[in-house]
Protein backbone atom coordinates (compact mmCIF):
# COMPACT_ATOMS: atom_id res chain seq x y z
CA UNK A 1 -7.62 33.30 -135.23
CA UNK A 2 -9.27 32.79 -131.97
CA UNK A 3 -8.44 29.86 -129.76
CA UNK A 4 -11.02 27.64 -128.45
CA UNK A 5 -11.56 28.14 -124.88
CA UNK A 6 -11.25 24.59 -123.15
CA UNK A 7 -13.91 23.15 -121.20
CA UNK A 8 -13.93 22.58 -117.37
CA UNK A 9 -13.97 19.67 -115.86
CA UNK A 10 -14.18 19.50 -111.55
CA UNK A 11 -12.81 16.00 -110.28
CA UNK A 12 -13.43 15.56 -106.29
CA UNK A 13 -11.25 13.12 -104.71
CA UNK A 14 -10.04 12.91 -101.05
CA UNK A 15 -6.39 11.25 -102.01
CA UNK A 16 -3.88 13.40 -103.48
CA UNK A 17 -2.21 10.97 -106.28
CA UNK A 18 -5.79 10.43 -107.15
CA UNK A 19 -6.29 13.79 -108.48
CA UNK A 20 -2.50 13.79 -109.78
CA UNK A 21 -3.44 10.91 -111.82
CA UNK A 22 -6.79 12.68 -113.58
CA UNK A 23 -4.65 15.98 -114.04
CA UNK A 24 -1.78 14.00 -115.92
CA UNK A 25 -4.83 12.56 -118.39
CA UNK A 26 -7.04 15.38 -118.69
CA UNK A 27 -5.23 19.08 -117.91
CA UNK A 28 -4.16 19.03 -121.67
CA UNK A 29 -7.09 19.11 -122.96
CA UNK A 30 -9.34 20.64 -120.05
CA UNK A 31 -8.91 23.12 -117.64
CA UNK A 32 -9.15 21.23 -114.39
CA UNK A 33 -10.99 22.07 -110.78
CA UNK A 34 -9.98 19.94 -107.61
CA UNK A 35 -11.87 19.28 -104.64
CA UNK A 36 -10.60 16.85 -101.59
CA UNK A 37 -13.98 16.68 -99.70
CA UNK A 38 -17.32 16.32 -101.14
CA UNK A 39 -18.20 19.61 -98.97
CA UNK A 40 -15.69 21.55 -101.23
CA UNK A 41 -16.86 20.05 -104.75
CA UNK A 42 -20.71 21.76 -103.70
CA UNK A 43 -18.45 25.38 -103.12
CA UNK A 44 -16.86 24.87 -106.18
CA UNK A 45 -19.27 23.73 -108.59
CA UNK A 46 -21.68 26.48 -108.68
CA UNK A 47 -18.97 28.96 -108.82
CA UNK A 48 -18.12 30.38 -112.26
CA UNK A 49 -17.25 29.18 -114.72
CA UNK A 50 -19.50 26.45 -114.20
CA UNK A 51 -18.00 22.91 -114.60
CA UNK A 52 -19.06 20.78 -117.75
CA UNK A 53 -18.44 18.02 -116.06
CA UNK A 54 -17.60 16.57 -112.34
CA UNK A 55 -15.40 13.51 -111.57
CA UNK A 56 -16.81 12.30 -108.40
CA UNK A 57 -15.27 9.90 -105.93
CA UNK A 58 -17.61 7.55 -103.99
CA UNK A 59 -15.51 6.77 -100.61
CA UNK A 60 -14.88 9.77 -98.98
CA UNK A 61 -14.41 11.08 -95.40
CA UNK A 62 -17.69 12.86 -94.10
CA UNK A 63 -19.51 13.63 -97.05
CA UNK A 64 -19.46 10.24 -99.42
CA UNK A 65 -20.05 11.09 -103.42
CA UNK A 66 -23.40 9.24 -103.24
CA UNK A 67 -24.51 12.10 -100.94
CA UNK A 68 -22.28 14.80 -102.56
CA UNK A 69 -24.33 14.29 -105.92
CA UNK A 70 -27.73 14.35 -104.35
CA UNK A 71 -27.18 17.80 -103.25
CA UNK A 72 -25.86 18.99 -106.05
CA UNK A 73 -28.86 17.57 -108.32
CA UNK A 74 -31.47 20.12 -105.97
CA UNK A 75 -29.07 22.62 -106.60
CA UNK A 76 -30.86 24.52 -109.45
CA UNK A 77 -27.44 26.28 -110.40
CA UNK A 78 -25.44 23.18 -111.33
CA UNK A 79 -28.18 20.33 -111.09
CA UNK A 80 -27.14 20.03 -114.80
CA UNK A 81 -23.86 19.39 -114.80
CA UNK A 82 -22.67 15.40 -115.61
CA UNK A 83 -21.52 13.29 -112.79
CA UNK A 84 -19.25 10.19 -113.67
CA UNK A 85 -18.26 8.46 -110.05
CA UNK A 86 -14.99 7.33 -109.81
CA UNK A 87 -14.52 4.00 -107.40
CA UNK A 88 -13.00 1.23 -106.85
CA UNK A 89 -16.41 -0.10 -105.63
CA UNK A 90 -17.84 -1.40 -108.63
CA UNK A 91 -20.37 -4.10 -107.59
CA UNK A 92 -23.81 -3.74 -109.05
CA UNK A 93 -25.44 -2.50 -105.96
CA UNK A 94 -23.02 0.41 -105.97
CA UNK A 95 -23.24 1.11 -109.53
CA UNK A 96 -27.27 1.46 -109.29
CA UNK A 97 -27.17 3.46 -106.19
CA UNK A 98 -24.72 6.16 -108.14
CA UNK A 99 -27.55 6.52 -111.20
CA UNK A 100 -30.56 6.37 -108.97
CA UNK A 101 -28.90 9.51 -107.34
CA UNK A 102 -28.41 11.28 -110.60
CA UNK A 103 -24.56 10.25 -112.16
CA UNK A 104 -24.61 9.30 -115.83
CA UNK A 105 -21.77 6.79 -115.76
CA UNK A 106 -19.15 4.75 -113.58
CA UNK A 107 -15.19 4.82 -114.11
CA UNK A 108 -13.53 1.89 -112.17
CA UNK A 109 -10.25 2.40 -110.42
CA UNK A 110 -7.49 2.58 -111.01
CA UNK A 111 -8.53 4.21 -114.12
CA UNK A 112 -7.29 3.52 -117.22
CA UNK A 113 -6.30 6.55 -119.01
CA UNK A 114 -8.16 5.98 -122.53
CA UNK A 115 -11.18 5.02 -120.95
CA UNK A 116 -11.13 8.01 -118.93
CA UNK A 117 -10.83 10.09 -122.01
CA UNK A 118 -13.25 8.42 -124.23
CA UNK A 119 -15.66 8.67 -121.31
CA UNK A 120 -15.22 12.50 -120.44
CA UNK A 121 -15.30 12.86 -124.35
CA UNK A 122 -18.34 11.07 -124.62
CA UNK A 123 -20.58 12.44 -121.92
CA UNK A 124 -19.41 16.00 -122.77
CA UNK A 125 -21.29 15.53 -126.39
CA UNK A 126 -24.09 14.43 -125.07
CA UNK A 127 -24.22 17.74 -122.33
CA UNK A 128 -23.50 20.39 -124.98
CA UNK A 129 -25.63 18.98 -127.45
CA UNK A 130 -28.26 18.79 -124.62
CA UNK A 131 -27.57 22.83 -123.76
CA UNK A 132 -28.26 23.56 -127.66
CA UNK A 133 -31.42 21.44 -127.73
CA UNK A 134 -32.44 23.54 -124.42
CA UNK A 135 -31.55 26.52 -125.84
CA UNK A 136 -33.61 26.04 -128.96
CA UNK A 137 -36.47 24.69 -127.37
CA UNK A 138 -36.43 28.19 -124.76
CA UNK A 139 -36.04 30.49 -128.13
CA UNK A 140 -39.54 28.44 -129.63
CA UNK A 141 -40.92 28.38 -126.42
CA UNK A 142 -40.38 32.03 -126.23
CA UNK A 143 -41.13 33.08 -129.86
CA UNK A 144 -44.60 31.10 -129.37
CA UNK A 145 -45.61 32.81 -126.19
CA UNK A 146 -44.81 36.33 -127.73
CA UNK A 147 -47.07 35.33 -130.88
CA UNK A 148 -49.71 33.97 -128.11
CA UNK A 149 -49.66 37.27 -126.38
CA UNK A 150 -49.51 39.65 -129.92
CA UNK A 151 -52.36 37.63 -130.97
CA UNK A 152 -54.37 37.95 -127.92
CA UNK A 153 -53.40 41.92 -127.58
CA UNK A 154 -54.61 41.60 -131.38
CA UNK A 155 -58.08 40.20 -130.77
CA UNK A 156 -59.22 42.21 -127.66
CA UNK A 157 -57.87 45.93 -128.47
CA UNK A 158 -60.24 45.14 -131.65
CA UNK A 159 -62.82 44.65 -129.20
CA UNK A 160 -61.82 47.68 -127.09
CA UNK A 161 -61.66 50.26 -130.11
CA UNK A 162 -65.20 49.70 -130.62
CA UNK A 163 -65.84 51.91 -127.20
CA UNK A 164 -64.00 54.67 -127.88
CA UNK A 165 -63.88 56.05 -124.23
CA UNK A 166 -62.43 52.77 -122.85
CA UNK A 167 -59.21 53.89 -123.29
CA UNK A 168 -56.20 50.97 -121.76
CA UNK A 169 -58.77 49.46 -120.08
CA UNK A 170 -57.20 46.02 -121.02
CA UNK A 171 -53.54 47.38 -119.97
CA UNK A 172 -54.54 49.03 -116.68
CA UNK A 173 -56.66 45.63 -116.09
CA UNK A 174 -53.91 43.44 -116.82
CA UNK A 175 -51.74 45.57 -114.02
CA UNK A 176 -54.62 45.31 -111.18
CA UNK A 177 -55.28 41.69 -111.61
CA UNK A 178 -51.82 41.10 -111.55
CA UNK A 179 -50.99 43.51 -108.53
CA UNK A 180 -53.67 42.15 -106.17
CA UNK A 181 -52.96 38.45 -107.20
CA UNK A 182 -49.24 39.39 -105.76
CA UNK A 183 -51.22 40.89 -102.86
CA UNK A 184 -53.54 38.01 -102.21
CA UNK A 185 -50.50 35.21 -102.78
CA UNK A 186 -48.88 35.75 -99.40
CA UNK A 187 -53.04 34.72 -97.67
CA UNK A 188 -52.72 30.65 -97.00
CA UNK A 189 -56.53 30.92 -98.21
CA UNK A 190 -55.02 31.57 -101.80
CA UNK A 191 -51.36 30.57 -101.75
CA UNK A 192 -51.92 27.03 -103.00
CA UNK A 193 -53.65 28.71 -106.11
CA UNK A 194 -51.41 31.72 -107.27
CA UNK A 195 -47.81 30.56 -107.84
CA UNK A 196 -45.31 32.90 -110.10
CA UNK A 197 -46.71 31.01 -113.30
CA UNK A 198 -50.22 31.50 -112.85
CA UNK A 199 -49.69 35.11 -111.41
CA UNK A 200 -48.48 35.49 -115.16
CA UNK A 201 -51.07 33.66 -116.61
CA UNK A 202 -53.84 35.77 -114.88
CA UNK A 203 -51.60 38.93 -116.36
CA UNK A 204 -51.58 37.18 -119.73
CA UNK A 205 -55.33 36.46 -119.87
CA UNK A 206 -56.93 39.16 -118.69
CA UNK A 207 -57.32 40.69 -122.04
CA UNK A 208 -59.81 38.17 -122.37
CA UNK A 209 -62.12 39.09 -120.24
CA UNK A 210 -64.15 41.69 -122.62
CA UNK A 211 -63.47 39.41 -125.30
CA UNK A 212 -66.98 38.58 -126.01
CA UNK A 213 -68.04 42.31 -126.53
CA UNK A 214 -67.43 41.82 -130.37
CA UNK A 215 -70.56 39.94 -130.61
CA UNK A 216 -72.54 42.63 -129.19
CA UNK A 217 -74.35 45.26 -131.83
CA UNK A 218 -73.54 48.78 -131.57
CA UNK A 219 -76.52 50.33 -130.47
CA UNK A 220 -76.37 48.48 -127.11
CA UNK A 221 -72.74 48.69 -126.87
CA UNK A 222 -72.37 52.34 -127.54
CA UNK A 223 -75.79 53.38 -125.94
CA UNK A 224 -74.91 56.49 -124.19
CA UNK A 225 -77.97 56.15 -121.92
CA UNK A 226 -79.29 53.62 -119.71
CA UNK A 227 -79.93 50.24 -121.19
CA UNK A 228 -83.21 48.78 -121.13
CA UNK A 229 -83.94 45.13 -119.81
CA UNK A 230 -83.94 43.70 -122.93
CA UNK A 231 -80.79 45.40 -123.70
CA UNK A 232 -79.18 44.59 -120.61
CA UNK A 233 -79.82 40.85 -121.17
CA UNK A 234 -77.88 41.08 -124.98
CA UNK A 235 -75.34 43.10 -123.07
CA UNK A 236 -74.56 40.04 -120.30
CA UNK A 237 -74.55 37.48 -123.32
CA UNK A 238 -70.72 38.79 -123.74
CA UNK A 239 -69.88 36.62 -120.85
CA UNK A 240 -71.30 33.57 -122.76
CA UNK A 241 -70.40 34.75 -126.27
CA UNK A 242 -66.36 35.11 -124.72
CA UNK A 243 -66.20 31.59 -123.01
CA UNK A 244 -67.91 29.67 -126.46
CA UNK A 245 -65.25 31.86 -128.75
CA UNK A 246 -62.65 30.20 -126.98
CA UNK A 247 -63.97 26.94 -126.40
CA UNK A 248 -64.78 27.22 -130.29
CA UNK A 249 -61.13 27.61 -131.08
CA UNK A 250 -60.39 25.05 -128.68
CA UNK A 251 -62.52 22.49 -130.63
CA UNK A 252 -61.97 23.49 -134.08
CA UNK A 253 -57.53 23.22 -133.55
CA UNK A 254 -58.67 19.72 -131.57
CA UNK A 255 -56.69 20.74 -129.07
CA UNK A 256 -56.54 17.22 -126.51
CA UNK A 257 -55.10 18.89 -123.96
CA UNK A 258 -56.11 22.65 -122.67
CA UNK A 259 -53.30 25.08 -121.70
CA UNK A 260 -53.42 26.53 -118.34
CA UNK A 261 -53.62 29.89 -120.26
CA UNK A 262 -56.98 29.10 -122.27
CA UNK A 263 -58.44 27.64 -119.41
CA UNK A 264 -57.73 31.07 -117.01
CA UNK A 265 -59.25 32.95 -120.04
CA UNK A 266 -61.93 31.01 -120.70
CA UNK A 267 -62.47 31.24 -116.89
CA UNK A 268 -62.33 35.21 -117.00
CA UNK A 269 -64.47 35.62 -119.83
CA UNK A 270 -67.55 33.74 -118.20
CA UNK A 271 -67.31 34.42 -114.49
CA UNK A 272 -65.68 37.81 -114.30
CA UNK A 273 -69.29 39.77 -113.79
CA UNK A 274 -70.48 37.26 -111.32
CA UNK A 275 -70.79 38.11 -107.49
CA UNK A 276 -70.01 36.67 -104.10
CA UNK A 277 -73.60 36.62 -102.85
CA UNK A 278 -74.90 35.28 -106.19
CA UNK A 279 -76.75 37.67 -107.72
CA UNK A 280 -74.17 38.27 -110.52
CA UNK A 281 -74.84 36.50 -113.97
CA UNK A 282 -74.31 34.86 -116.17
CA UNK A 283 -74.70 31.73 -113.98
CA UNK A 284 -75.44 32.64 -110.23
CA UNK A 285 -72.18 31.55 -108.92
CA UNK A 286 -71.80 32.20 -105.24
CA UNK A 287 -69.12 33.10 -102.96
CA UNK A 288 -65.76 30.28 -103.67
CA UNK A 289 -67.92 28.35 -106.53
CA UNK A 290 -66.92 31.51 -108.39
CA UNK A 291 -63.30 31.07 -109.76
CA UNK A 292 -60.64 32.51 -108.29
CA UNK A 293 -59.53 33.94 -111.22
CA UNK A 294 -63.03 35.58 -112.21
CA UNK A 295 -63.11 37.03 -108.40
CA UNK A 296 -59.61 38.94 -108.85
CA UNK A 297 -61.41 40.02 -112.48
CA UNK A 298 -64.20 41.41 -110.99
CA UNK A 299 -62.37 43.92 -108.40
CA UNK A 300 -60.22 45.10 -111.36
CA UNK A 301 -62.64 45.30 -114.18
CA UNK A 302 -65.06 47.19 -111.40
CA UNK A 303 -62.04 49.39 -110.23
CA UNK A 304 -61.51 50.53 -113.84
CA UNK A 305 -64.95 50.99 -114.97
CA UNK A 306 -65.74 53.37 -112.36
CA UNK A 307 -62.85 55.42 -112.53
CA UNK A 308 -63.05 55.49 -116.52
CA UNK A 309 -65.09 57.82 -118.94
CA UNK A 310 -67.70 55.81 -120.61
CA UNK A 311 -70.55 56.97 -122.95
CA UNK A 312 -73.09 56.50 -120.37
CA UNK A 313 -71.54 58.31 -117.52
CA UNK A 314 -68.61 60.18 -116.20
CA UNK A 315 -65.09 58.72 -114.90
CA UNK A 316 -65.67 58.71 -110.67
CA UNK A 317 -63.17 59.74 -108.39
CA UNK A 318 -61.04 57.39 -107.14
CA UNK A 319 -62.18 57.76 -103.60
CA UNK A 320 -65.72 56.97 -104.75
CA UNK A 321 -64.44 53.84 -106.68
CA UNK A 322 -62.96 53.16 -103.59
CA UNK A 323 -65.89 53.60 -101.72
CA UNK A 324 -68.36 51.49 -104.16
CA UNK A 325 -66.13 48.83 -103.75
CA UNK A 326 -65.75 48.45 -99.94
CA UNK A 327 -69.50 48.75 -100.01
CA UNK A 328 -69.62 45.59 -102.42
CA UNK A 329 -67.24 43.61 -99.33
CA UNK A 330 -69.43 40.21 -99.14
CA UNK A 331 -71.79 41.24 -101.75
CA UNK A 332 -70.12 41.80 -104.88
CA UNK A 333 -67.19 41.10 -104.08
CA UNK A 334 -65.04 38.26 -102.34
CA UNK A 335 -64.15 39.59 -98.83
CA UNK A 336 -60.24 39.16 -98.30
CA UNK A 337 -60.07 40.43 -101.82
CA UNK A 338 -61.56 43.35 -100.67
CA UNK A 339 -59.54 43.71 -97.86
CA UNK A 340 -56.51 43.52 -100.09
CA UNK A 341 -57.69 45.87 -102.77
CA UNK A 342 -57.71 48.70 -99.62
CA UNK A 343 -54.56 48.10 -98.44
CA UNK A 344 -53.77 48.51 -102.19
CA UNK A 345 -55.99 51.35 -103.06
CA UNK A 346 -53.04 53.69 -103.58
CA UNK A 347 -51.09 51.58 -106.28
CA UNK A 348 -54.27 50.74 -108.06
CA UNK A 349 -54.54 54.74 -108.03
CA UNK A 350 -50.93 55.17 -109.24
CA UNK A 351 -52.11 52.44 -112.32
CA UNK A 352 -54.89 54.59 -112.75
CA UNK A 353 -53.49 57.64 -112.86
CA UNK A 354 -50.58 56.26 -115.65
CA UNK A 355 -47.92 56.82 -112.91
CA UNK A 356 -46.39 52.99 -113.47
């Protein structure tokens, strides 16, 4: 039979018989950390094991505990962890200046031992029970966004296998978007837009991006020659046919709120074949009225297409890809993305060539 391991509890007070007194209540039941500074008690609770709980004097030399638990709520290590002040100032003001900086309760002093029991008992339910909530709500979280991203992965290699020479286009295109948005995140011009999240969103929806292709007929789809006009025209209503498939789903699970990952797809899927000067379709779009999002699409998807065996033409070299692109700086494509994609021409080969 195992024995339970005993929770941790750090109390921070600058007076010796202080702490004496909380170790003669609590140290049976709870292995105890002591701090005499409010300086100390930030060392010591983010070092492991982490406390479950901090006893926190308010009147202390240099660093007060009004102060001491406003740092430690910005630190994202132990922000957590339950702070019950321990004063003998107990007047209202005091009181609502210790929960407006983050502590869940108030022990007067001198402390009653029961009260300081029932108290530490009390709040230490409520954080465990909290941790197991968390921890559920992460493993749904978690188990949704891998049924999100199976589903997606579902839907567009369905599209894909109906071009047999298109190979991982979706994979590789997922890795380029995702590489140059990295790139292109460290440029104030685009900083504001590509935090971690969306980074991994643009990743995530990529896939889309071809989406609509199901809804176009074999015979232009597969043509192994050039297309005609007419053709061509059914062949640019997959931009249109991708966005409405989404919004479609959208409307029909009345969805009142959009998720930043629908609306990045939906975004891919309708502007990912327009162009910085506006000549691109299927809307005109011109230079920063294009989204983001569709602009980093539209390097990648190009990138990939040229350097990929397709039933109208032969894979190109990457050099040439290389080349078609720089010549499509300010035309077809967004400039600094441009710039970025040949200072990352080499990685986007190394993608290419199924070296990472």
């Amino acid at each position: 039979m195992t024995i339970a391991q005993k929770e941790t509890i750090l109390v921070v007070d600058d007076v010796a018989g202080n702490l004496e007194i909380m170790s003669n209540i609590l140290s049976a039941d709870y292995d105890l950390k002591v701090a005499r500074s409010g300086k100390k008690a930030l060392e010591i609770a983010c070092m492991s094991p982490l406390p479950s709980l901090i006893l926190l004097d308010v009147i202390m030399p240099e660093m007060d505990g009004f102060e001491t638990c406003r740092r430690l709520k910005v630190d994202p290590v132990c922000k957590a962890v339950p702070v019950i002040f321990v004063s003998t100032q107990t007047d209202m003001i005091d009181e609502t200046m210790g929960f407006s900086v983050g502590g869940v309760d108030y022990i007067s002093k001198p402390v009653s031992p029961p009260i300081v029991r029932a108290r530490v008992k009390t709040h230490l339910a409520l954080y465990n029970q909290n941790r197991v909530l968390e921890r559920k709500v992460a493993e749904r979280t978690l188990e949704l966004m891998q049924t999100r991203d199976v589903a997606i992965l579902a839907i567009t290699s369905l599209a894909e296998t109906r071009d047999t020479e298109t190979g991982d286009h979706i994979k590789r295109t997922q890795h380029y978007i995702r590489l140059l948005a990295r790139h292109v995140k460290k440029n104030p011009r685009y900083s504001r837009h590509l935090d971690d999240e969306t980074i991994e969103l643009l990743y995530k929806s990529a896939p889309l991006h071809d989406v609509g292709k199901i809804g176009i007929r074999d015979s232009i789809l597969l043509k192994p020659g050039a297309l005609t006009p007419d053709e061509f025209t059914i062949m640019k209503t997959h931009t249109t046919i991708g966005r409405d498939t989404i919004n479609r789903s959208i409307n029909e699970i009345n969805l009142e709120n959009v998720s930043s990952f629908l609306q990045i797809g939906r975004e891919i899927a309708i502007s990912h074949h327009e162009k910085w000067d506006g000549s691109g379709y299927p809307m005109g779009l011109l230079g920063e009225g294009i989204p983001l999002s569709g602009r980093l699409m539209a390097i990648s998807d190009v990138y990939d297409a040229l350097t990929s065996k397709r039933v109208y033409k032969d894979a190109f070299s990457h050099e040439k890809a290389v080349a078609i692109i720089l010549e499509g700086r300010g035309k077809h494509f967004d400039p600094d993305l441009v710039d970025a994609f040949i200072e990352l021409e080499s990685k986007f080969y190394d993608i290419a060539s199924g070296k990472t």
